[in-house]
C-alpha atoms as a PDB file:
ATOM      1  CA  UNK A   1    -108.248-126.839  80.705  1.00  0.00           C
ATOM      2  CA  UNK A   2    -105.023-127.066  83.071  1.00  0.00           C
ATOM      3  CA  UNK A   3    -105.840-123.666  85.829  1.00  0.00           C
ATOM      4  CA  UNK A   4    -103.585-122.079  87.523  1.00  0.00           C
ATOM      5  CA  UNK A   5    -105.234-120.684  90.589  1.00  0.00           C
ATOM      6  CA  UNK A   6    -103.245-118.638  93.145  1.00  0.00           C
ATOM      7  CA  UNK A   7    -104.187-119.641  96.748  1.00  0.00           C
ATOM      8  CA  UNK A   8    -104.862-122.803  98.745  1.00  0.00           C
ATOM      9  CA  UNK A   9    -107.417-122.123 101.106  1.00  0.00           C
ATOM     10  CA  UNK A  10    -110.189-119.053 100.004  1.00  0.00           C
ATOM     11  CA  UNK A  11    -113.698-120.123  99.380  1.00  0.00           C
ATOM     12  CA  UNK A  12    -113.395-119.801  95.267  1.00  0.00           C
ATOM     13  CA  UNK A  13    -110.304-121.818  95.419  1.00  0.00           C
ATOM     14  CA  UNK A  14    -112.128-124.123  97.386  1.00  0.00           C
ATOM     15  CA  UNK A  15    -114.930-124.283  95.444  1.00  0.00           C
ATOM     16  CA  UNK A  16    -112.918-124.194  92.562  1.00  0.00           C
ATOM     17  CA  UNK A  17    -110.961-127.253  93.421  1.00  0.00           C
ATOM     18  CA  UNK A  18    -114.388-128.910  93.783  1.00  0.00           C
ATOM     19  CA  UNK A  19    -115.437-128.000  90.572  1.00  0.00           C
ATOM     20  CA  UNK A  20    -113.446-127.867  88.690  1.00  0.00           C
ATOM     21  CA  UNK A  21    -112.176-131.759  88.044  1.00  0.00           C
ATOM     22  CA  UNK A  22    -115.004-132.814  88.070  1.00  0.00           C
ATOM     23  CA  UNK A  23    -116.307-130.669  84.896  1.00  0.00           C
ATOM     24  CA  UNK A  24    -112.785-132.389  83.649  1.00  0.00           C
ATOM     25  CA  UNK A  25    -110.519-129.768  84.419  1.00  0.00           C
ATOM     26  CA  UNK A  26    -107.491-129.727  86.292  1.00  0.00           C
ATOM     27  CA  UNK A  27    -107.271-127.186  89.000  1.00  0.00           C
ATOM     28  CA  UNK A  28    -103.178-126.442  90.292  1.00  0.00           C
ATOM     29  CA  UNK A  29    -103.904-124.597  93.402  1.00  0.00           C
ATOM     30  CA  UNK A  30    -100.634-122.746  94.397  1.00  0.00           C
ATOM     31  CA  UNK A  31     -99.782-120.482  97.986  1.00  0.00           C
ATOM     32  CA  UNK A  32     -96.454-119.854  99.939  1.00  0.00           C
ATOM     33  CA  UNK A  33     -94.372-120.767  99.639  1.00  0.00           C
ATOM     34  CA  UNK A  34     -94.982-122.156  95.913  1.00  0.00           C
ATOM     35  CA  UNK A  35     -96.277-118.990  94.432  1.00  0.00           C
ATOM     36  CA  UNK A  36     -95.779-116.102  96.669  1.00  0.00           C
ATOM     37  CA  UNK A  37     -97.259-112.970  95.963  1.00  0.00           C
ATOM     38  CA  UNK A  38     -95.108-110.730  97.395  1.00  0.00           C
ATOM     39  CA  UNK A  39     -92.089-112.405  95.641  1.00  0.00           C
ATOM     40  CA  UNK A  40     -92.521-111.502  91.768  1.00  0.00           C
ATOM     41  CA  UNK A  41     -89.600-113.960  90.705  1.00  0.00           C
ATOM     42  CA  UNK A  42     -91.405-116.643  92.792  1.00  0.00           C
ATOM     43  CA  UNK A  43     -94.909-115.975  90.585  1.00  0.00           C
ATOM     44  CA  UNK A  44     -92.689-115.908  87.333  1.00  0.00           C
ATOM     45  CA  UNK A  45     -91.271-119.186  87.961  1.00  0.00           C
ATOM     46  CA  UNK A  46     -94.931-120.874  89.224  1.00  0.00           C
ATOM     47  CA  UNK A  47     -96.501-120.083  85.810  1.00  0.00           C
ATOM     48  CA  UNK A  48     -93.422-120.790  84.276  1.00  0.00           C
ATOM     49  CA  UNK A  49     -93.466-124.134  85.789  1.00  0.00           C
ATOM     50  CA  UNK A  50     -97.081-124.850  85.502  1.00  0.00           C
ATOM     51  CA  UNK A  51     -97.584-123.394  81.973  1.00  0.00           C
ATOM     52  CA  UNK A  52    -101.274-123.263  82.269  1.00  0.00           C
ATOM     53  CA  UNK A  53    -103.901-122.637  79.657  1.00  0.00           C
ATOM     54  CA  UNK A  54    -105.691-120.084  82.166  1.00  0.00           C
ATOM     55  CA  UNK A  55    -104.478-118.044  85.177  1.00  0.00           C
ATOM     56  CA  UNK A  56    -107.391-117.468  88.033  1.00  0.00           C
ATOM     57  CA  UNK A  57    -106.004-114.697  90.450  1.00  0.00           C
ATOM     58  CA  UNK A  58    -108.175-115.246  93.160  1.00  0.00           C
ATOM     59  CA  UNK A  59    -105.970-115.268  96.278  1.00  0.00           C
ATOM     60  CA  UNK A  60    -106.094-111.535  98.091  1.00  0.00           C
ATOM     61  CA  UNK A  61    -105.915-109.938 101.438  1.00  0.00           C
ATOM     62  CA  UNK A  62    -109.152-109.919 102.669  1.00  0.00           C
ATOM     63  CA  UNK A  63    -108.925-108.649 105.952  1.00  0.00           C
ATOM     64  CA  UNK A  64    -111.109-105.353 105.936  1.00  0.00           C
ATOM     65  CA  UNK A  65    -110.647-103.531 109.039  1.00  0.00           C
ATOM     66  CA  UNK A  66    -107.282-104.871 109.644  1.00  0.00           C
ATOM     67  CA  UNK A  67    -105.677-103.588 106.076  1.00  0.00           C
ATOM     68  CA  UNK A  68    -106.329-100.146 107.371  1.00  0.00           C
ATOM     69  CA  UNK A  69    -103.542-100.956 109.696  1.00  0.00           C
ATOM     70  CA  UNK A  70    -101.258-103.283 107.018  1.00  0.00           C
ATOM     71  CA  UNK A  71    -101.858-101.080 103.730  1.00  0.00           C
ATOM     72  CA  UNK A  72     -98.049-102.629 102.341  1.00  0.00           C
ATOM     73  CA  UNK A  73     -99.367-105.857 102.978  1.00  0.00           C
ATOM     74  CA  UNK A  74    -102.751-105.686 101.502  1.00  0.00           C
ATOM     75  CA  UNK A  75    -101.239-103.301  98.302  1.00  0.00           C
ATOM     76  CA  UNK A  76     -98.816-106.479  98.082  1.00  0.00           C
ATOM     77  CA  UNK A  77    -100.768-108.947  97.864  1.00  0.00           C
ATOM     78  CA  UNK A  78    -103.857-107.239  96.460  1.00  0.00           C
ATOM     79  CA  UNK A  79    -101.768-105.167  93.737  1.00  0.00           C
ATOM     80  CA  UNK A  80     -98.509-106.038  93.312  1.00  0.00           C
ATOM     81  CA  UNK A  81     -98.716-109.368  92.971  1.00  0.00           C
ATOM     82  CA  UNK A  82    -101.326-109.732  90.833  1.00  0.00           C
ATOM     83  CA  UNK A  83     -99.874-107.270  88.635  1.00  0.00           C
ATOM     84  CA  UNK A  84     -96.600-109.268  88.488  1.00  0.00           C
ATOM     85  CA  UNK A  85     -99.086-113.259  87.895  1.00  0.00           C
ATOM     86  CA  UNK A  86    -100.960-110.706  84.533  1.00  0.00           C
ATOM     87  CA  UNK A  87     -97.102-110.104  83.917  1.00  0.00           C
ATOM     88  CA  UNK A  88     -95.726-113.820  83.845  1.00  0.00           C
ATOM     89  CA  UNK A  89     -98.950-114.963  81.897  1.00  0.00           C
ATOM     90  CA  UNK A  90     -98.502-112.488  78.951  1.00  0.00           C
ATOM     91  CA  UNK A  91     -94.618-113.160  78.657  1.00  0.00           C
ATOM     92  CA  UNK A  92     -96.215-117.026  78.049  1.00  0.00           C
ATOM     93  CA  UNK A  93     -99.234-115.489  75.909  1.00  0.00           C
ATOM     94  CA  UNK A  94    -101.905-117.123  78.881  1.00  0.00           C
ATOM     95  CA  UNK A  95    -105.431-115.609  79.697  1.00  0.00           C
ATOM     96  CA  UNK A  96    -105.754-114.047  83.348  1.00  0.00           C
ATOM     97  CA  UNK A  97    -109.372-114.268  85.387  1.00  0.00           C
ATOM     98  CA  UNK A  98    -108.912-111.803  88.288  1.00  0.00           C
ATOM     99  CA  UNK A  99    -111.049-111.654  91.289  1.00  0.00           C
ATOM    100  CA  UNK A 100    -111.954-108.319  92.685  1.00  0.00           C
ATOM    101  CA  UNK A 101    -114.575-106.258  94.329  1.00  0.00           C
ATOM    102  CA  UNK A 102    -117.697-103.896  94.877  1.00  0.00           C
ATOM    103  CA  UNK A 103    -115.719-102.228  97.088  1.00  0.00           C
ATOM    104  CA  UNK A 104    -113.835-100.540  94.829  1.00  0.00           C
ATOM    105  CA  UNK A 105    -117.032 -98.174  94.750  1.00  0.00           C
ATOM    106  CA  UNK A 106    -117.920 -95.447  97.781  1.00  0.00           C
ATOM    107  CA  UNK A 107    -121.672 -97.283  98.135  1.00  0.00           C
ATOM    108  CA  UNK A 108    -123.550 -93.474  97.327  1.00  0.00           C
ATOM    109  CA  UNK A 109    -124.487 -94.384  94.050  1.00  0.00           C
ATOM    110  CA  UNK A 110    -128.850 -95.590  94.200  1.00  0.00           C
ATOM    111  CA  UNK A 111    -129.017 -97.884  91.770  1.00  0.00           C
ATOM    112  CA  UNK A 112    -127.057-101.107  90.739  1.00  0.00           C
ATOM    113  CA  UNK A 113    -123.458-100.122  89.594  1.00  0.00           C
ATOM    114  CA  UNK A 114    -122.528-100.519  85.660  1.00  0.00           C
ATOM    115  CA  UNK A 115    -118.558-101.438  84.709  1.00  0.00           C
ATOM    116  CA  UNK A 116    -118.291 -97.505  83.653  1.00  0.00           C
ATOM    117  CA  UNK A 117    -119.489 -96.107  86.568  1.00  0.00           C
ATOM    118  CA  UNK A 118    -116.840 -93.622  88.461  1.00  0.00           C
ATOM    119  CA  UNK A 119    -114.606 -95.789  91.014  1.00  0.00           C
ATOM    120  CA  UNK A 120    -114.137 -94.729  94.336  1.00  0.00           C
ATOM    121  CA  UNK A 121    -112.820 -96.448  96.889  1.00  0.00           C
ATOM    122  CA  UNK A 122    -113.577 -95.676 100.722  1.00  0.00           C
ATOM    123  CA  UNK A 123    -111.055 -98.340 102.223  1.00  0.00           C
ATOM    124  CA  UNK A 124    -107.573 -99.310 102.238  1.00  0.00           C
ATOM    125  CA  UNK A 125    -108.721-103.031 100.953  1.00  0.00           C
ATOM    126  CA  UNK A 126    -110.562-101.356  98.054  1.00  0.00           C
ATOM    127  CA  UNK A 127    -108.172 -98.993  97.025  1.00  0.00           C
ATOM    128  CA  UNK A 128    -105.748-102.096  96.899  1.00  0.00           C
ATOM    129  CA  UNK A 129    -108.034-103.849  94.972  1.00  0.00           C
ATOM    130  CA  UNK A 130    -108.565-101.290  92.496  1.00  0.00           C
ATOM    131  CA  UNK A 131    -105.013-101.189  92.411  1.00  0.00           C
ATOM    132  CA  UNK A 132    -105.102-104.880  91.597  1.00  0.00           C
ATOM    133  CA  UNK A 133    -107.587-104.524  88.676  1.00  0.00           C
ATOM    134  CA  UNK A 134    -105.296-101.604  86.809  1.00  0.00           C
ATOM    135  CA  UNK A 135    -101.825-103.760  87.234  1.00  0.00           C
ATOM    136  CA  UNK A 136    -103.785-106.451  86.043  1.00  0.00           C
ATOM    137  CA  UNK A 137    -105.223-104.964  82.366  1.00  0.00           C
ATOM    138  CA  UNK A 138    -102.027-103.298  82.182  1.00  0.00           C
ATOM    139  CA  UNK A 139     -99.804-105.860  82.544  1.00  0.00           C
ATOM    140  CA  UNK A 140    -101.950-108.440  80.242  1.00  0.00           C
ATOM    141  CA  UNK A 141    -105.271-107.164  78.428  1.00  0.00           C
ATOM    142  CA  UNK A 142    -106.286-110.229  77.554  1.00  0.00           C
ATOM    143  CA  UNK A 143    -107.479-110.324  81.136  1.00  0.00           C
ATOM    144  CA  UNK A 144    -111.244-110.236  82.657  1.00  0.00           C
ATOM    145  CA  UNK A 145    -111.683-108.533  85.664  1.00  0.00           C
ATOM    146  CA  UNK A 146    -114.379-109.735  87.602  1.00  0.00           C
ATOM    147  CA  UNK A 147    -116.283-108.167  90.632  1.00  0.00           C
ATOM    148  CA  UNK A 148    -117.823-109.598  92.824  1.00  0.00           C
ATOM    149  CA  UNK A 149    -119.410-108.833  96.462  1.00  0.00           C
ATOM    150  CA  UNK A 150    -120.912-110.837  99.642  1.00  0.00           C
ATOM    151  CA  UNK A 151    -119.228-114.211  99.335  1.00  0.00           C
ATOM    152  CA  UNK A 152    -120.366-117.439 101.072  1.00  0.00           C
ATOM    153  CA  UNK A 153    -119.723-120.851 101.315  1.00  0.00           C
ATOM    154  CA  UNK A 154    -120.207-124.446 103.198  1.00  0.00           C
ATOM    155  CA  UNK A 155    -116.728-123.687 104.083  1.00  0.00           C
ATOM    156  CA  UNK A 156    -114.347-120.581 105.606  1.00  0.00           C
ATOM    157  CA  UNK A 157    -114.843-117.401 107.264  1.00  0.00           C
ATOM    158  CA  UNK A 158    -118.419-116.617 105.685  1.00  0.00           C
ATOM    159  CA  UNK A 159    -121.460-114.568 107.086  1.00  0.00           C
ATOM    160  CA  UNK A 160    -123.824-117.374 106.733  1.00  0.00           C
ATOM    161  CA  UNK A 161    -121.179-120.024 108.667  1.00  0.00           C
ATOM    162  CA  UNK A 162    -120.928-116.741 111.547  1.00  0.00           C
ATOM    163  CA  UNK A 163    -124.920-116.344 111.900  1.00  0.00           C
ATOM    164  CA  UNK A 164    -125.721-120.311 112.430  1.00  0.00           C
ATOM    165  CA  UNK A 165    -122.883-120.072 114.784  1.00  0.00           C
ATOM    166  CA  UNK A 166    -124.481-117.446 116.636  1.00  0.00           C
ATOM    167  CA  UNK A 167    -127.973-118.862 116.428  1.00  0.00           C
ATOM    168  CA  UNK A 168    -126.525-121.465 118.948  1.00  0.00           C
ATOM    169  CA  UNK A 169    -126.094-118.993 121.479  1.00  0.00           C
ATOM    170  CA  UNK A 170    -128.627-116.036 120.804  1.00  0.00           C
ATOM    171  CA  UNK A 171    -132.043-116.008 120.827  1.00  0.00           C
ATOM    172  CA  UNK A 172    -131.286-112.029 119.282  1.00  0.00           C
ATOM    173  CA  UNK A 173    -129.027-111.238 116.662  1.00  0.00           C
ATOM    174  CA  UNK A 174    -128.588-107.243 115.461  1.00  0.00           C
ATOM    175  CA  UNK A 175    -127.536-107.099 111.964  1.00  0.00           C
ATOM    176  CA  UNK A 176    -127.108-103.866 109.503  1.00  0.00           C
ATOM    177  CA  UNK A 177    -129.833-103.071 107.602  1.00  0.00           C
ATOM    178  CA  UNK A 178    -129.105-100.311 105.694  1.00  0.00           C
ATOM    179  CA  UNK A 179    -126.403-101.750 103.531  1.00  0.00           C
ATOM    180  CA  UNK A 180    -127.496-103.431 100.360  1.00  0.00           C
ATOM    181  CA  UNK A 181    -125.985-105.786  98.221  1.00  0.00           C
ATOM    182  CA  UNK A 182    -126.357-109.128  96.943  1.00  0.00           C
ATOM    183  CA  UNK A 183    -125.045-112.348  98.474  1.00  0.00           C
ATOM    184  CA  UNK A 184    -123.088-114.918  95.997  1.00  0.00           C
ATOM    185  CA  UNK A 185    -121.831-118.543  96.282  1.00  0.00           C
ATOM    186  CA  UNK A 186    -118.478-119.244  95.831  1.00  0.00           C
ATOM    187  CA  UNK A 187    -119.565-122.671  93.753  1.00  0.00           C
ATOM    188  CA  UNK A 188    -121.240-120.105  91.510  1.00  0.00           C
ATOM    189  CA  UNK A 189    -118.586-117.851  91.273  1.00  0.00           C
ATOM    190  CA  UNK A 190    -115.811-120.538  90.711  1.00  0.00           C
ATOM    191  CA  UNK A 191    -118.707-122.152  87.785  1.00  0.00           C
ATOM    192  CA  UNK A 192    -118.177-118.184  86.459  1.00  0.00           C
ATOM    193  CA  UNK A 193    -114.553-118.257  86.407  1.00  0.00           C
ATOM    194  CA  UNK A 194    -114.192-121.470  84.737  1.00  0.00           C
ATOM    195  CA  UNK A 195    -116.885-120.495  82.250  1.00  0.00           C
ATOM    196  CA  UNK A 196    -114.775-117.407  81.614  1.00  0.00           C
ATOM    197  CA  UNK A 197    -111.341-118.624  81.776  1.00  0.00           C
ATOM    198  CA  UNK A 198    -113.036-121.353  78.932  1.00  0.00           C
ATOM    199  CA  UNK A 199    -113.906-118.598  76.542  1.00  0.00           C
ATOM    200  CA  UNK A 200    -110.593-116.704  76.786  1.00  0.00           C
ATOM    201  CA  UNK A 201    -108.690-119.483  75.767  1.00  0.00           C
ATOM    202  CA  UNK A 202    -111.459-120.465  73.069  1.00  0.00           C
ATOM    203  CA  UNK A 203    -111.565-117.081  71.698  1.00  0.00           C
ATOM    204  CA  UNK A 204    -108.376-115.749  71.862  1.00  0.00           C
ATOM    205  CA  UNK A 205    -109.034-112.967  69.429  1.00  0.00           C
ATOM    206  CA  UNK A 206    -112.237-111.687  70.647  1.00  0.00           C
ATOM    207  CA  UNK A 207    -111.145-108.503  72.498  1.00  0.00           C
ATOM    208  CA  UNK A 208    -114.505-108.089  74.243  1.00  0.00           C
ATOM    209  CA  UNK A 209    -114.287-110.958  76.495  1.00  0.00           C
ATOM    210  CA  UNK A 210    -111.227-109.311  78.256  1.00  0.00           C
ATOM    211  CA  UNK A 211    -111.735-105.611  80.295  1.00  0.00           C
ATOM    212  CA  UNK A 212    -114.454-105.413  83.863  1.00  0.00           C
ATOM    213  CA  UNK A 213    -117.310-107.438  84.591  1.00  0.00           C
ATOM    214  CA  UNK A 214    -119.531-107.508  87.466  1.00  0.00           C
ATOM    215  CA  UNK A 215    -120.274-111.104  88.321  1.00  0.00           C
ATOM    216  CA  UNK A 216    -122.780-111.787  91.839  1.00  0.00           C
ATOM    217  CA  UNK A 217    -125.975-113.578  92.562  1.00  0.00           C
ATOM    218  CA  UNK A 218    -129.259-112.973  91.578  1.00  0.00           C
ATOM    219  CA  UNK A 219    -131.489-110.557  93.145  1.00  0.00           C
ATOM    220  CA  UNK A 220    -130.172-108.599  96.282  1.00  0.00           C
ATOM    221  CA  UNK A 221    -130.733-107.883  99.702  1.00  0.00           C
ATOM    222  CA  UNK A 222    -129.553-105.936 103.115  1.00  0.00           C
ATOM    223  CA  UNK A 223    -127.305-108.182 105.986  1.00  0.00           C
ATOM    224  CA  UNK A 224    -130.952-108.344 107.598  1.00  0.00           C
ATOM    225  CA  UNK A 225    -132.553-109.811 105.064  1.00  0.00           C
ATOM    226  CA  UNK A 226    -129.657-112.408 104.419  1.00  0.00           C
ATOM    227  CA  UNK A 227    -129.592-113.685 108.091  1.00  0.00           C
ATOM    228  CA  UNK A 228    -132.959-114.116 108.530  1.00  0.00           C
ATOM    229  CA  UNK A 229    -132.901-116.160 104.944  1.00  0.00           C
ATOM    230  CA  UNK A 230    -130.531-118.102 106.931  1.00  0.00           C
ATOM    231  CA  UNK A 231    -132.363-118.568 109.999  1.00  0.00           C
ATOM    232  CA  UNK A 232    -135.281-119.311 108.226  1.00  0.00           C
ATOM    233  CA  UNK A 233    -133.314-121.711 106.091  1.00  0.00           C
ATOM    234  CA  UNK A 234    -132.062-123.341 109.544  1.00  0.00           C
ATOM    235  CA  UNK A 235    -135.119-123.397 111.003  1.00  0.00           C
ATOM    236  CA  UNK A 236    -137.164-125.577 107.649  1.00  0.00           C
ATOM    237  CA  UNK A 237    -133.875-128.175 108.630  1.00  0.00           C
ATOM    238  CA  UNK A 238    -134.260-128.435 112.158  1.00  0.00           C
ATOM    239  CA  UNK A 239    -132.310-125.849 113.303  1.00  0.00           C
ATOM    240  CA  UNK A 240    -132.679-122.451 115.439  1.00  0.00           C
ATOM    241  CA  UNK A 241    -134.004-119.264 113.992  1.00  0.00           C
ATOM    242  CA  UNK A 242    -133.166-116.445 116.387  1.00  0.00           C
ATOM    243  CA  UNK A 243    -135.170-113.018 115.292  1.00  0.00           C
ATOM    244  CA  UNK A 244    -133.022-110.677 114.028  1.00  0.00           C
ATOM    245  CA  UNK A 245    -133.041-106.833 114.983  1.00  0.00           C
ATOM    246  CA  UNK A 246    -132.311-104.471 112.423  1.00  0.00           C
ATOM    247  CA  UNK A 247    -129.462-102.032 113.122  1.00  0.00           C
ATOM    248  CA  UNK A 248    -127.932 -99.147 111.731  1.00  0.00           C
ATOM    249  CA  UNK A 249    -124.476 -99.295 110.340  1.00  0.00           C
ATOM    250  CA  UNK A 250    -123.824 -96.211 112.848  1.00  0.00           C
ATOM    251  CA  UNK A 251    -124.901 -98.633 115.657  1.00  0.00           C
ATOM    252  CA  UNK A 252    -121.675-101.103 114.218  1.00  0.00           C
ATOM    253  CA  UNK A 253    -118.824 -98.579 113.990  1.00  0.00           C
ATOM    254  CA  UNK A 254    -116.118-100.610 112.285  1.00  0.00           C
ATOM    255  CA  UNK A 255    -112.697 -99.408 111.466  1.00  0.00           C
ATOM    256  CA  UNK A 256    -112.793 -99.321 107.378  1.00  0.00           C
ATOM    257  CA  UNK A 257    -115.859 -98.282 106.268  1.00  0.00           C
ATOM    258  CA  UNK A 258    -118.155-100.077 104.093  1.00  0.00           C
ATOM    259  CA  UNK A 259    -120.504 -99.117 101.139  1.00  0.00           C
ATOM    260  CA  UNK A 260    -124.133 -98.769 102.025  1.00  0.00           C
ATOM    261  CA  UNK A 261    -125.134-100.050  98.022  1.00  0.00           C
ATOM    262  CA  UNK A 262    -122.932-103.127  96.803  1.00  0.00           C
ATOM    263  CA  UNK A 263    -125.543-103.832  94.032  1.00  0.00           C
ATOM    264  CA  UNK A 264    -123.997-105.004  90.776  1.00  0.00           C
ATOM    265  CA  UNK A 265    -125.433-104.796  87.521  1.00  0.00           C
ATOM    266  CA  UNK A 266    -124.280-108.027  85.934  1.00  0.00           C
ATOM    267  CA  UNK A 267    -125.995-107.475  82.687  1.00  0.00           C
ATOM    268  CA  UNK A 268    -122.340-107.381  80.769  1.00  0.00           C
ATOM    269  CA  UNK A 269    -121.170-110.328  81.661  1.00  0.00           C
ATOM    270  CA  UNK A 270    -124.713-111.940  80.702  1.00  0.00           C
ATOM    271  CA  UNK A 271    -124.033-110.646  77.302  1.00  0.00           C
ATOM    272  CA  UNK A 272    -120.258-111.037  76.706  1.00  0.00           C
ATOM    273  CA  UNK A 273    -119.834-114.002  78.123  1.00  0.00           C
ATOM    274  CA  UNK A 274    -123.215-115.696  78.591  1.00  0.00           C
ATOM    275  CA  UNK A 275    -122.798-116.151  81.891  1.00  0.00           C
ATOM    276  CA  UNK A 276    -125.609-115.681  84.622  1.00  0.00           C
ATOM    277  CA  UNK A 277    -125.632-116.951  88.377  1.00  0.00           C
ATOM    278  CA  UNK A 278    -128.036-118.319  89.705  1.00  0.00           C
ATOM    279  CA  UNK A 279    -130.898-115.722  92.667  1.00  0.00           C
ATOM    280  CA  UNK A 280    -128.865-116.175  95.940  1.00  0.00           C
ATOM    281  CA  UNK A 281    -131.798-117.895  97.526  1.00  0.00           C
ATOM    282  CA  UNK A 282    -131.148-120.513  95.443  1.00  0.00           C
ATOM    283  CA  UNK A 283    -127.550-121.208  96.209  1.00  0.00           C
ATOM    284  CA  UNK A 284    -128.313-120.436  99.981  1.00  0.00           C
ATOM    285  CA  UNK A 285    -130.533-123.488 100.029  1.00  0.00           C
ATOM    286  CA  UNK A 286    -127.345-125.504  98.452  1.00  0.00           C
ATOM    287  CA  UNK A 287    -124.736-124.610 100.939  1.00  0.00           C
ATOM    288  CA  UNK A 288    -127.486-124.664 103.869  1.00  0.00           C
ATOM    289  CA  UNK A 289    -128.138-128.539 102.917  1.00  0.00           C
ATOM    290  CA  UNK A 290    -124.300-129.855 103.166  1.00  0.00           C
ATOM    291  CA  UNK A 291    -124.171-127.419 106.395  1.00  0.00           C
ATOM    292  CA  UNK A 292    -126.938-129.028 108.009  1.00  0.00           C
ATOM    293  CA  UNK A 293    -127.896-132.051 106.582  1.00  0.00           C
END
């Protein structure tokens, strides 16, 4: 397949751009001042150009805290933008992949959210998001949605690339432990996309491959538990392993709150799709070996 994949420099177009030739694909990676998302006619014309069999909309604001200061911005790029790609693909009749969130949820809910589960967004980068996902369908249904939550890589801003920075330093590191989610690759999420984007183009009459899908990991745990998997991890290559204190997210106040359950139950896209990813443990290992090999 020929992707179009908005963005240059995120971990799943990273990861993507990995991938994805090598599985025989051909990844076109577009940003500013190519494809600009706040410019619709500049979108139109980079799928125009392009003419892709697949459209991955995986670029986004992802600043949390700092969105609640820039909601245009993030609503631009995180809604409007998006909403004008879905539009440019379905004048050309082309599939759309979008990238989106567990944070369109308000984290209350006790058990692993479903695809029908009530929305409700706590933060301005959610409520853009979720935003995002609705221009998305609307503007071309024969789109899949996919959410996602905790993202990591060998590469970028990432929590595990922030915690072996710190273990340098620290012989302590607090970290929240009373949010829960689970923590997922971006190799395994770009494997995902391409796995959907493959069976949207294959099956371009089977309605059920296109609406919401959750899509993390394997398993789940709190922030705790995922920086002492990487300390630990650090520590079997020759690394540090600070100890980690547990913390309340009271006792790390930060401007946009976050949800205290980010589980996702993936189940749907297992079905639909047949796609699985791999128990973050797993991947950890992966991106721990080219980190500190």
């Amino acid at each position: 397949m020929r992707l179009l994949v908005t963005g240059r420099e995120g971990q799943v177009v990273t990861a993507l751009k990995e991938i994805g030739p090598a599985a025989g694909h051909e990844i076109v990676a577009l940003g500013r001042p190519d494809l600009d998302l706040a410019d619709a006619a500049s979108v139109a014309a980079a799928v125009e150009r392009v003419r892709p069999d697949a459209v991955i909309s995986a670029a986004a604001y992802t600043a949390v805290d700092k969105a609640e200061t820039e909601p245009d911005v993030a609503l631009a790029v995180n809604a409007t933008g998006p909403g004008a790609l879905a539009a440019a693909a379905a004048r050309l009749g082309i599939p759309v992949v979008h990238l989106s969130t567990d944070y369109v949820f308000d984290g209350t809910k006790p058990t692993p959210y479903v695809e029908t589960d009530p929305v409700g967004p706590r933060s301005v980068y959610g409520s853009t998001k979720l935003e995002g996902e609705r221009a998305v369908l609307a503007a071309q249904p024969r789109s899949a949605v996919l959410r996602t939550a905790w993202v990591y890589a060998p590469f970028g801003a990432n929590f595990v690339r922030t915690m072996l920075r710190l273990s340098e330093t620290m012989d302590v590191v607090r970290v929240v432990a009373d949010q829960r989610g689970t923590p997922t690759s971006a190799h395994d999420i770009a494997a995902a996309v391409v796995a959907v984007a493959g069976n949207l183009v294959a099956r371009a009459d089977d309605a059920a491959l296109a609406g919401v899908f959750h899509m993390t990991g394997a398993g789940e745990a709190t922030w705790a538990d995922f920086a002492e998997a990487v300390f630990a991890g650090a520590a079997r290559r020759g690394g540090k392993a600070p100890r980690v204190e547990r913390i309340t997210t009271a006792e790390f106040p930060r401007p946009a709150p976050r949800p205290a359950n980010s589980r996702l139950d993936c189940g749907k896209l297992a079905r639909t799709h047949g796609v699985t990813l791999p128990d973050w443990r797993v991947s950890l290992d992966a991106v721990l070996d080219r980190l500190l090999a």
